[in-house]
C-alpha atoms as a PDB file:
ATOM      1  CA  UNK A   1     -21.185  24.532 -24.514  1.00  0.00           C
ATOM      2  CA  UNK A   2     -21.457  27.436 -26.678  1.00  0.00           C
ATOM      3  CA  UNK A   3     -24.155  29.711 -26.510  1.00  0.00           C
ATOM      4  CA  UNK A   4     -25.705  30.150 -30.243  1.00  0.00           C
ATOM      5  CA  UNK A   5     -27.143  33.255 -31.387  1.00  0.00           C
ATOM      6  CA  UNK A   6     -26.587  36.968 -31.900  1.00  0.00           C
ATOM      7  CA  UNK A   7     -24.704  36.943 -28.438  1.00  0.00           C
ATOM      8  CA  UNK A   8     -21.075  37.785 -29.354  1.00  0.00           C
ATOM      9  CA  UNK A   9     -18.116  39.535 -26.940  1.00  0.00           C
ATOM     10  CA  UNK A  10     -17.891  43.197 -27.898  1.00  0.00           C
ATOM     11  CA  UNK A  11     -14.319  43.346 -28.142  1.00  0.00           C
ATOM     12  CA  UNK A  12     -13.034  40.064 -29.536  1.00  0.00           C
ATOM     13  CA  UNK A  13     -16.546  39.196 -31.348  1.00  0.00           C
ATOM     14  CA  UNK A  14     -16.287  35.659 -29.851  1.00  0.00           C
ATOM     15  CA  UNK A  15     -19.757  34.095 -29.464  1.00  0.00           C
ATOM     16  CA  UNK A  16     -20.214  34.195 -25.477  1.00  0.00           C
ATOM     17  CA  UNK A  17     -20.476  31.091 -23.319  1.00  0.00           C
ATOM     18  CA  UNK A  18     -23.891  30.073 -21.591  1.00  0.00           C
ATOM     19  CA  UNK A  19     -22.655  31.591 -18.336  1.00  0.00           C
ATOM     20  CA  UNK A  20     -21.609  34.579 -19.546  1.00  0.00           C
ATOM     21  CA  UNK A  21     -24.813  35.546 -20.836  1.00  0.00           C
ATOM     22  CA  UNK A  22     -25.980  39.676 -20.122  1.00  0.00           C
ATOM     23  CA  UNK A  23     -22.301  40.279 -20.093  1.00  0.00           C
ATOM     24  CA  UNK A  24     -21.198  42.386 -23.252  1.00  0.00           C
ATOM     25  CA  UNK A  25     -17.462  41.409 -22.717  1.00  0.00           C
ATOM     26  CA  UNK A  26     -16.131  37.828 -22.300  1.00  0.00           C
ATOM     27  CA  UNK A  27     -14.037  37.079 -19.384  1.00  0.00           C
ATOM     28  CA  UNK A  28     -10.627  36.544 -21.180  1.00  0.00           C
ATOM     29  CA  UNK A  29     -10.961  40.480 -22.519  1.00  0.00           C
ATOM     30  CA  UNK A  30     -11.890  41.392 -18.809  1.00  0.00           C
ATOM     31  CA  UNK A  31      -8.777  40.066 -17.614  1.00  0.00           C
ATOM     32  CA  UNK A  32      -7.012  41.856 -20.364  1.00  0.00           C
ATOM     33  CA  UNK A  33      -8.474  44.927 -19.575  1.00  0.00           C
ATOM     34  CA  UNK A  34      -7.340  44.093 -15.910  1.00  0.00           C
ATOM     35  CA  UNK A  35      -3.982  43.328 -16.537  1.00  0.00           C
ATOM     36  CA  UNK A  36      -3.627  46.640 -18.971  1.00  0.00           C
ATOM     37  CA  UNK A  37      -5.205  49.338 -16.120  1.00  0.00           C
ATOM     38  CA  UNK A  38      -3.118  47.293 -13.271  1.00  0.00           C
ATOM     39  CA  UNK A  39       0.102  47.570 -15.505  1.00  0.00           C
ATOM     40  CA  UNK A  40      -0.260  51.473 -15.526  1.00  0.00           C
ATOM     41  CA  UNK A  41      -0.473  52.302 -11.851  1.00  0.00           C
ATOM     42  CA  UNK A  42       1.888  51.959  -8.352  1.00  0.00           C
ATOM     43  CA  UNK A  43       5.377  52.761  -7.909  1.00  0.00           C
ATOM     44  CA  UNK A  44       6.862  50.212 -10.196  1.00  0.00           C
ATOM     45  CA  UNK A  45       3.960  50.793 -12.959  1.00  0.00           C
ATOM     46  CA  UNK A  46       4.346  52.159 -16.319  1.00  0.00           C
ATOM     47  CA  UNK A  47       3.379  55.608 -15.356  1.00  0.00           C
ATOM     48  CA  UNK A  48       5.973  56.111 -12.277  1.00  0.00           C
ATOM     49  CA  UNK A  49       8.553  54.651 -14.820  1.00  0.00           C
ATOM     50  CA  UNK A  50       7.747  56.868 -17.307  1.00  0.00           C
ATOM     51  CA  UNK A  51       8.190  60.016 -15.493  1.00  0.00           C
ATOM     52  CA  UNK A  52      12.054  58.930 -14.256  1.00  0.00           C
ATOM     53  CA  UNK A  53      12.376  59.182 -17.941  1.00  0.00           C
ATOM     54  CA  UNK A  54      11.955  62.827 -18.600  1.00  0.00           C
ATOM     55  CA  UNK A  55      15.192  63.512 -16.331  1.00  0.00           C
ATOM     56  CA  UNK A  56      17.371  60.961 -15.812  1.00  0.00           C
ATOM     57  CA  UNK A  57      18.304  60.531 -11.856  1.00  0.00           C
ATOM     58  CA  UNK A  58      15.368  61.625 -10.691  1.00  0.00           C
ATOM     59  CA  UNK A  59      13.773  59.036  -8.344  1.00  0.00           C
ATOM     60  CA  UNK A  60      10.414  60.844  -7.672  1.00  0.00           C
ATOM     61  CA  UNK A  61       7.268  59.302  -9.004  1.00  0.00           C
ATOM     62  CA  UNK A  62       4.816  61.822  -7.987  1.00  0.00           C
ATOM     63  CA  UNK A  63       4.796  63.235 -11.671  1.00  0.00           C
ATOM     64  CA  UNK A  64       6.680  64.823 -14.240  1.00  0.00           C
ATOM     65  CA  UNK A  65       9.426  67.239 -12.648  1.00  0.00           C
ATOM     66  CA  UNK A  66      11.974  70.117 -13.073  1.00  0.00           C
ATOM     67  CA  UNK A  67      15.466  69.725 -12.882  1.00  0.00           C
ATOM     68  CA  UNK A  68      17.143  71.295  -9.923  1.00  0.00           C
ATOM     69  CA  UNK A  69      20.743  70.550 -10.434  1.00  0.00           C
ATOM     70  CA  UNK A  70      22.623  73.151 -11.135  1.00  0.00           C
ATOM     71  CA  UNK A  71      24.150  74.078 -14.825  1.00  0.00           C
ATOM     72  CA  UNK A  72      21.858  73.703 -18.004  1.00  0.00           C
ATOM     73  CA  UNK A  73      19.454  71.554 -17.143  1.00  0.00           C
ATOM     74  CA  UNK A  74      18.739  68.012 -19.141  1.00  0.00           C
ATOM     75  CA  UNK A  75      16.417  68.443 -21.866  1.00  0.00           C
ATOM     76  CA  UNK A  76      12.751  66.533 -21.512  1.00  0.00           C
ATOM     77  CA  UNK A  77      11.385  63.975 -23.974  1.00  0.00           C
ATOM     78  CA  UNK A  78       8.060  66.314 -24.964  1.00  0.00           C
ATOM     79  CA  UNK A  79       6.526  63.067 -26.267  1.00  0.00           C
ATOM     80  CA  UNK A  80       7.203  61.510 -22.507  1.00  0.00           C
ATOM     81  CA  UNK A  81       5.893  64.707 -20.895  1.00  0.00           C
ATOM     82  CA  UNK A  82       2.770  65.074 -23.149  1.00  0.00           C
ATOM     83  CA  UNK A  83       1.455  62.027 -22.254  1.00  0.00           C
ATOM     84  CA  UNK A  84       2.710  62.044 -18.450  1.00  0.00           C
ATOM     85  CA  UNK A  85       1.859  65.580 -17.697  1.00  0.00           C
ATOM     86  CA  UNK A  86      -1.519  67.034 -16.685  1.00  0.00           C
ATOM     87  CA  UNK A  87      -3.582  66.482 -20.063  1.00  0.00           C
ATOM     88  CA  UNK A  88      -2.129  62.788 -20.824  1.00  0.00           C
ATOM     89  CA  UNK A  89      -2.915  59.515 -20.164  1.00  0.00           C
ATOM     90  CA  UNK A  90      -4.199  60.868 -16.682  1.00  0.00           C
ATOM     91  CA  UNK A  91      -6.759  62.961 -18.304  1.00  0.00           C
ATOM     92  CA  UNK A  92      -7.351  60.386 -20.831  1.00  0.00           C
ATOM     93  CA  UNK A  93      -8.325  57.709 -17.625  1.00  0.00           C
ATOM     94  CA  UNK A  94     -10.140  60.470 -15.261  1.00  0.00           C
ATOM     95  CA  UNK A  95     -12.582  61.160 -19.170  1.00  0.00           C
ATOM     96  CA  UNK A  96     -13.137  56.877 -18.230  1.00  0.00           C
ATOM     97  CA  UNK A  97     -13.536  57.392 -14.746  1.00  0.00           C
ATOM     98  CA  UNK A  98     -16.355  60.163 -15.213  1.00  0.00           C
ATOM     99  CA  UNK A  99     -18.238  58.364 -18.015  1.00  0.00           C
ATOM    100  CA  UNK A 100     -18.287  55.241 -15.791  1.00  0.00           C
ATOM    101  CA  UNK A 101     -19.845  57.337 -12.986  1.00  0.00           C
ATOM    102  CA  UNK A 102     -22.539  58.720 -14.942  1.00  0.00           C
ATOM    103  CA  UNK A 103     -23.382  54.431 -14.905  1.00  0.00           C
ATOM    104  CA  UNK A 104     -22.568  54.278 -11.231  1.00  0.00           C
ATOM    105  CA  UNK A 105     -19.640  52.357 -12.397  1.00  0.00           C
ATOM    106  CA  UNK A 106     -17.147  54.450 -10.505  1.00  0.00           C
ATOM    107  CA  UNK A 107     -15.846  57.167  -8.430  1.00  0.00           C
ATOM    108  CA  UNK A 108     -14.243  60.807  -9.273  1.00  0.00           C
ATOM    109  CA  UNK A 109     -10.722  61.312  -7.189  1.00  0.00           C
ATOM    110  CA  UNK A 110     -10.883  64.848  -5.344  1.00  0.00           C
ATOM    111  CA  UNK A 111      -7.695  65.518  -6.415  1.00  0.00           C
ATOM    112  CA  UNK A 112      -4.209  65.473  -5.649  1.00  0.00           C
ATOM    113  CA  UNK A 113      -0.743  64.482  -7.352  1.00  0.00           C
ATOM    114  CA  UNK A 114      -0.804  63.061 -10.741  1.00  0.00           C
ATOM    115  CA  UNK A 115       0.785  59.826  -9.507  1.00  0.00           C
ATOM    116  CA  UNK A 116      -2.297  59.859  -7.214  1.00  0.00           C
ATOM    117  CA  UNK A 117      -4.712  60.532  -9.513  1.00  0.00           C
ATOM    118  CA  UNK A 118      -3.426  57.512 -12.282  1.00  0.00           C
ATOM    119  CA  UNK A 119      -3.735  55.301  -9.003  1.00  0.00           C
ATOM    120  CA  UNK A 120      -6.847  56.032  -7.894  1.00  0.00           C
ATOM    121  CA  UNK A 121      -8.469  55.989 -11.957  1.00  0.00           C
ATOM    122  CA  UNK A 122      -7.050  52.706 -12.143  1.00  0.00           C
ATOM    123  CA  UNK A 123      -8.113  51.098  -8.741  1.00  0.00           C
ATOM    124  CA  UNK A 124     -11.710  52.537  -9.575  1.00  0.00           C
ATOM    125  CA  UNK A 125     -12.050  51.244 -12.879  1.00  0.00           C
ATOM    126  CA  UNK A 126     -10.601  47.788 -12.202  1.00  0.00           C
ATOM    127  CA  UNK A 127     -12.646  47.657  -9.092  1.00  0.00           C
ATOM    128  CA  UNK A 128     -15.992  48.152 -11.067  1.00  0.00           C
ATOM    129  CA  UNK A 129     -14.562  46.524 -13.978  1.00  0.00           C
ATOM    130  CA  UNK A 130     -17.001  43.076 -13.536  1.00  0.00           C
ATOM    131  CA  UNK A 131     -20.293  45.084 -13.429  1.00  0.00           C
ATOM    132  CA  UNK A 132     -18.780  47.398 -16.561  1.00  0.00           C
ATOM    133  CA  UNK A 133     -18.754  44.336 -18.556  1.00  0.00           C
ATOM    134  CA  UNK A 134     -22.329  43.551 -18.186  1.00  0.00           C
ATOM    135  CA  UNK A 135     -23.717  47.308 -17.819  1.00  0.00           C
ATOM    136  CA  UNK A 136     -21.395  49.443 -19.708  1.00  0.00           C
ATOM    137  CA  UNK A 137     -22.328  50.443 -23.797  1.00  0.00           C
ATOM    138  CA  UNK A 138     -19.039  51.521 -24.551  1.00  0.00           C
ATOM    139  CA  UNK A 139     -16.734  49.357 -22.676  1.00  0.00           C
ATOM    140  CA  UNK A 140     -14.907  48.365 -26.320  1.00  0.00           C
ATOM    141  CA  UNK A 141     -13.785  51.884 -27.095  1.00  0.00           C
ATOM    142  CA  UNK A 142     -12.518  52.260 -23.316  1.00  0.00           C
ATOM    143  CA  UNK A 143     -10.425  48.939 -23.614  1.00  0.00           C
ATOM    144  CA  UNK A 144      -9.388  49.787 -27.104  1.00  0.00           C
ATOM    145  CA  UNK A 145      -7.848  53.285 -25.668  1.00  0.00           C
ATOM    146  CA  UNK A 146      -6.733  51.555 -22.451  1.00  0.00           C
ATOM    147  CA  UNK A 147      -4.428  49.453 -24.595  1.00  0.00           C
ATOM    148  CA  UNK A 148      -3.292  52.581 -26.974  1.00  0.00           C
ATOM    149  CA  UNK A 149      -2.208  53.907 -23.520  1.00  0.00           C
ATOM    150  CA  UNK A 150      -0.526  50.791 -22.198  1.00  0.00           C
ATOM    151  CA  UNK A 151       1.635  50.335 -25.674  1.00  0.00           C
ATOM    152  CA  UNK A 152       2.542  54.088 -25.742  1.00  0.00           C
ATOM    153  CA  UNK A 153       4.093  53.635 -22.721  1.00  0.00           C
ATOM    154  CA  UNK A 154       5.416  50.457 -22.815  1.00  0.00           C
ATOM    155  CA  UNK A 155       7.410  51.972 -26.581  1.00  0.00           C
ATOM    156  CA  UNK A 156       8.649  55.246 -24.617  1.00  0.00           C
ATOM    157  CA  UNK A 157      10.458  53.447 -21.797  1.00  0.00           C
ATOM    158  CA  UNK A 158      11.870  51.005 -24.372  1.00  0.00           C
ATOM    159  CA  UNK A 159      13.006  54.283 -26.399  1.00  0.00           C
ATOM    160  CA  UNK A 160      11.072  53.343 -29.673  1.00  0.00           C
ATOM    161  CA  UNK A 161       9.228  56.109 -31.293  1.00  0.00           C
ATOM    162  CA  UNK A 162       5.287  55.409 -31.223  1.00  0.00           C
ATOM    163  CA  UNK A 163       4.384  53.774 -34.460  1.00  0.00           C
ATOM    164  CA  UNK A 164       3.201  56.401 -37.015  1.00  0.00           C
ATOM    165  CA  UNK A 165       0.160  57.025 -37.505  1.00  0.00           C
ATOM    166  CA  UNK A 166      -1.136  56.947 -41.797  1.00  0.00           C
ATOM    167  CA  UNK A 167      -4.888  58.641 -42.561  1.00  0.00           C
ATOM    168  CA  UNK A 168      -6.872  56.183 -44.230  1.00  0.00           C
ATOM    169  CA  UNK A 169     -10.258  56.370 -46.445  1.00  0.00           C
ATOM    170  CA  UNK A 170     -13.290  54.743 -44.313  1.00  0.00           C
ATOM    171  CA  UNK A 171     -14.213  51.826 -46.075  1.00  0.00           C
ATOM    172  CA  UNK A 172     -18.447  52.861 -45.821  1.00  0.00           C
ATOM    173  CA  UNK A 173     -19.669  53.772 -49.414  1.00  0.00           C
ATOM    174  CA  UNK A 174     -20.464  57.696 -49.485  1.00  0.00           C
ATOM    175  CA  UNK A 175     -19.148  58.505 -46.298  1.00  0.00           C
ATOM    176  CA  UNK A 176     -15.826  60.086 -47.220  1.00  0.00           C
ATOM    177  CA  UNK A 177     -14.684  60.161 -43.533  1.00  0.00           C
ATOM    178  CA  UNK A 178     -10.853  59.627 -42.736  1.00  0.00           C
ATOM    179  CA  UNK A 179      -9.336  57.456 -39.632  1.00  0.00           C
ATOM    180  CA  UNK A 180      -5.426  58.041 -38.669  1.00  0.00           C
ATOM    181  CA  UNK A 181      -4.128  55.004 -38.151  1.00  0.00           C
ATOM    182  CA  UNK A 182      -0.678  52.919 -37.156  1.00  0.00           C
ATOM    183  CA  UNK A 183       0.611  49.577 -37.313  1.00  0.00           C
ATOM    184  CA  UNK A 184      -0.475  49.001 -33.142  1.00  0.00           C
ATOM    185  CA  UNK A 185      -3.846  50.369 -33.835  1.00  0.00           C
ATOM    186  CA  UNK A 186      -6.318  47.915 -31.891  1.00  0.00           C
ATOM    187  CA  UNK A 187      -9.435  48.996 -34.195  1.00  0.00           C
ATOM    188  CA  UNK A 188     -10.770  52.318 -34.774  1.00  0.00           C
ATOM    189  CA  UNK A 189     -14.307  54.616 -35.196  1.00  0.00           C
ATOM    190  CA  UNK A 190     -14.995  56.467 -37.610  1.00  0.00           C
ATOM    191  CA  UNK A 191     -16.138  59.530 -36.397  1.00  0.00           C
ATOM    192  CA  UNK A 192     -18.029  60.670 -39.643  1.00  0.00           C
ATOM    193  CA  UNK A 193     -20.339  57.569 -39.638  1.00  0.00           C
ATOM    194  CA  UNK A 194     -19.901  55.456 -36.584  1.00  0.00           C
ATOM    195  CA  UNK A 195     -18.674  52.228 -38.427  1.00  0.00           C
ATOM    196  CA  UNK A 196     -16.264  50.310 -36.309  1.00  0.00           C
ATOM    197  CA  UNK A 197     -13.316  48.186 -37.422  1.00  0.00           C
ATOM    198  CA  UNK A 198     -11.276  45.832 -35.901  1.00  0.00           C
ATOM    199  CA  UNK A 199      -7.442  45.768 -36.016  1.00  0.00           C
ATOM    200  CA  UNK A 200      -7.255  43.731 -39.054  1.00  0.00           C
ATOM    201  CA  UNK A 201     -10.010  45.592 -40.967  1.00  0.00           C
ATOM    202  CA  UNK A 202      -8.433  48.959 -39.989  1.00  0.00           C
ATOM    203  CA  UNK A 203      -5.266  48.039 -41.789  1.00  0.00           C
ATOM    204  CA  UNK A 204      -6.945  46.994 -44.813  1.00  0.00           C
ATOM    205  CA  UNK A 205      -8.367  50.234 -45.096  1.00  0.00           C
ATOM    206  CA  UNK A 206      -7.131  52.365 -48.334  1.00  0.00           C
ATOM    207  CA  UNK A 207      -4.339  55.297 -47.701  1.00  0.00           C
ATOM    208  CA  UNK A 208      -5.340  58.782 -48.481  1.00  0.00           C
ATOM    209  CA  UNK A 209      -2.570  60.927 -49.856  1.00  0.00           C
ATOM    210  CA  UNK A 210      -1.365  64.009 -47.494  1.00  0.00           C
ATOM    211  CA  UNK A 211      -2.767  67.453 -49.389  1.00  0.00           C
ATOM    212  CA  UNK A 212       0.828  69.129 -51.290  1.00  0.00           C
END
């Protein structure tokens, strides 16, 4: 039985079941979330795999790495290393980590190597994942860029270029604020006025032309 009212998942905008009531995410888009943090982390996870591909042969997975063979050494892929490095998708999960601590959601890693650090962000968030979906405001925006992160690396190991990214006009009359978005964009927020749009709205959105 469906539970009738304003009540709707935050993410998929399905109206939420009778026992899911308090929670602001269904459980299908918990699992999702689950199965997008667990696909990043571990030595066979998107993250380890990504950093064999900034120098091929190298079989660490403690983070991106310099060449020490000898003669020129093999040129990186900067788009692999900007978002493996110190900066990337690691500094993108600790932001989550922190925010969710603020909400007692989570805990902040000490430290350590970056492989490390992606493991331990992801075994805290999925670990408090349940009680985010009933206590967290922004959980939403955290899946949305949980999934960016998950298809950017799923494109890079498969050697496509990440789908580019188009500024569109936001669609909120006098507001004159601009969104850059692609093709895999999930939704977006428009950081001039706070209106949010799904990944079907987002794409409807009208293209601004790039200034000569």
């Amino acid at each position: 039985m469906i539970q009738h009212g304003p009540q709707l998942c935050t993410i998929c905008k399905r109206d939420l079941w009778t026992d899911e009531a308090g929670r602001a995410v269904c459980r299908p888009c918990e699992r999702r979330i689950d199965d997008h943090l667990r696909s990043l982390a571990g030595p066979g996870g998107l993250y380890a795999r990504l950093c064999l591909r900034i120098h091929p042969g190298s079989g660490s997975s403690n983070g991106p790495t310099v060449s020490g063979t000898r003669g020129a050494p093999i040129p990186a892929n900067l788009q692999v290393l900007n978002l493996t490095a110190n900066g990337g998708l690691i500094s993108a999960l600790e932001s989550w980590v922190e925010d969710w601590a603020s909400y007692g959601l989570a805990t902040v890693c000490a430290g350590g190597r970056l492989q490390h650090r992606v493991d331990w962000a992801v075994g805290t968030l999925r670990l408090n994942l349940p009680q985010a979906c009933y206590r967290h405001p922004a959980l939403e925006e955290c899946a949305r860029e949980i999934w960016s992160i998950r298809k950017q690396c799923e494109a890079l190991i498969a050697g496509a270029k990440p789908a580019r990214k188009v500024p569109v006009q936001c669609g909120s009359d006098g507001c004159g604020g601009i969104l850059r978005v692609s093709i895999d964009t999930p939704g977006e927020t428009c950081r001039a006025c706070g209106r949010e749009y799904g990944h079907a709205e987002v794409l409807q959105l009208t293209p601004v032309r790039a200034a000569a």
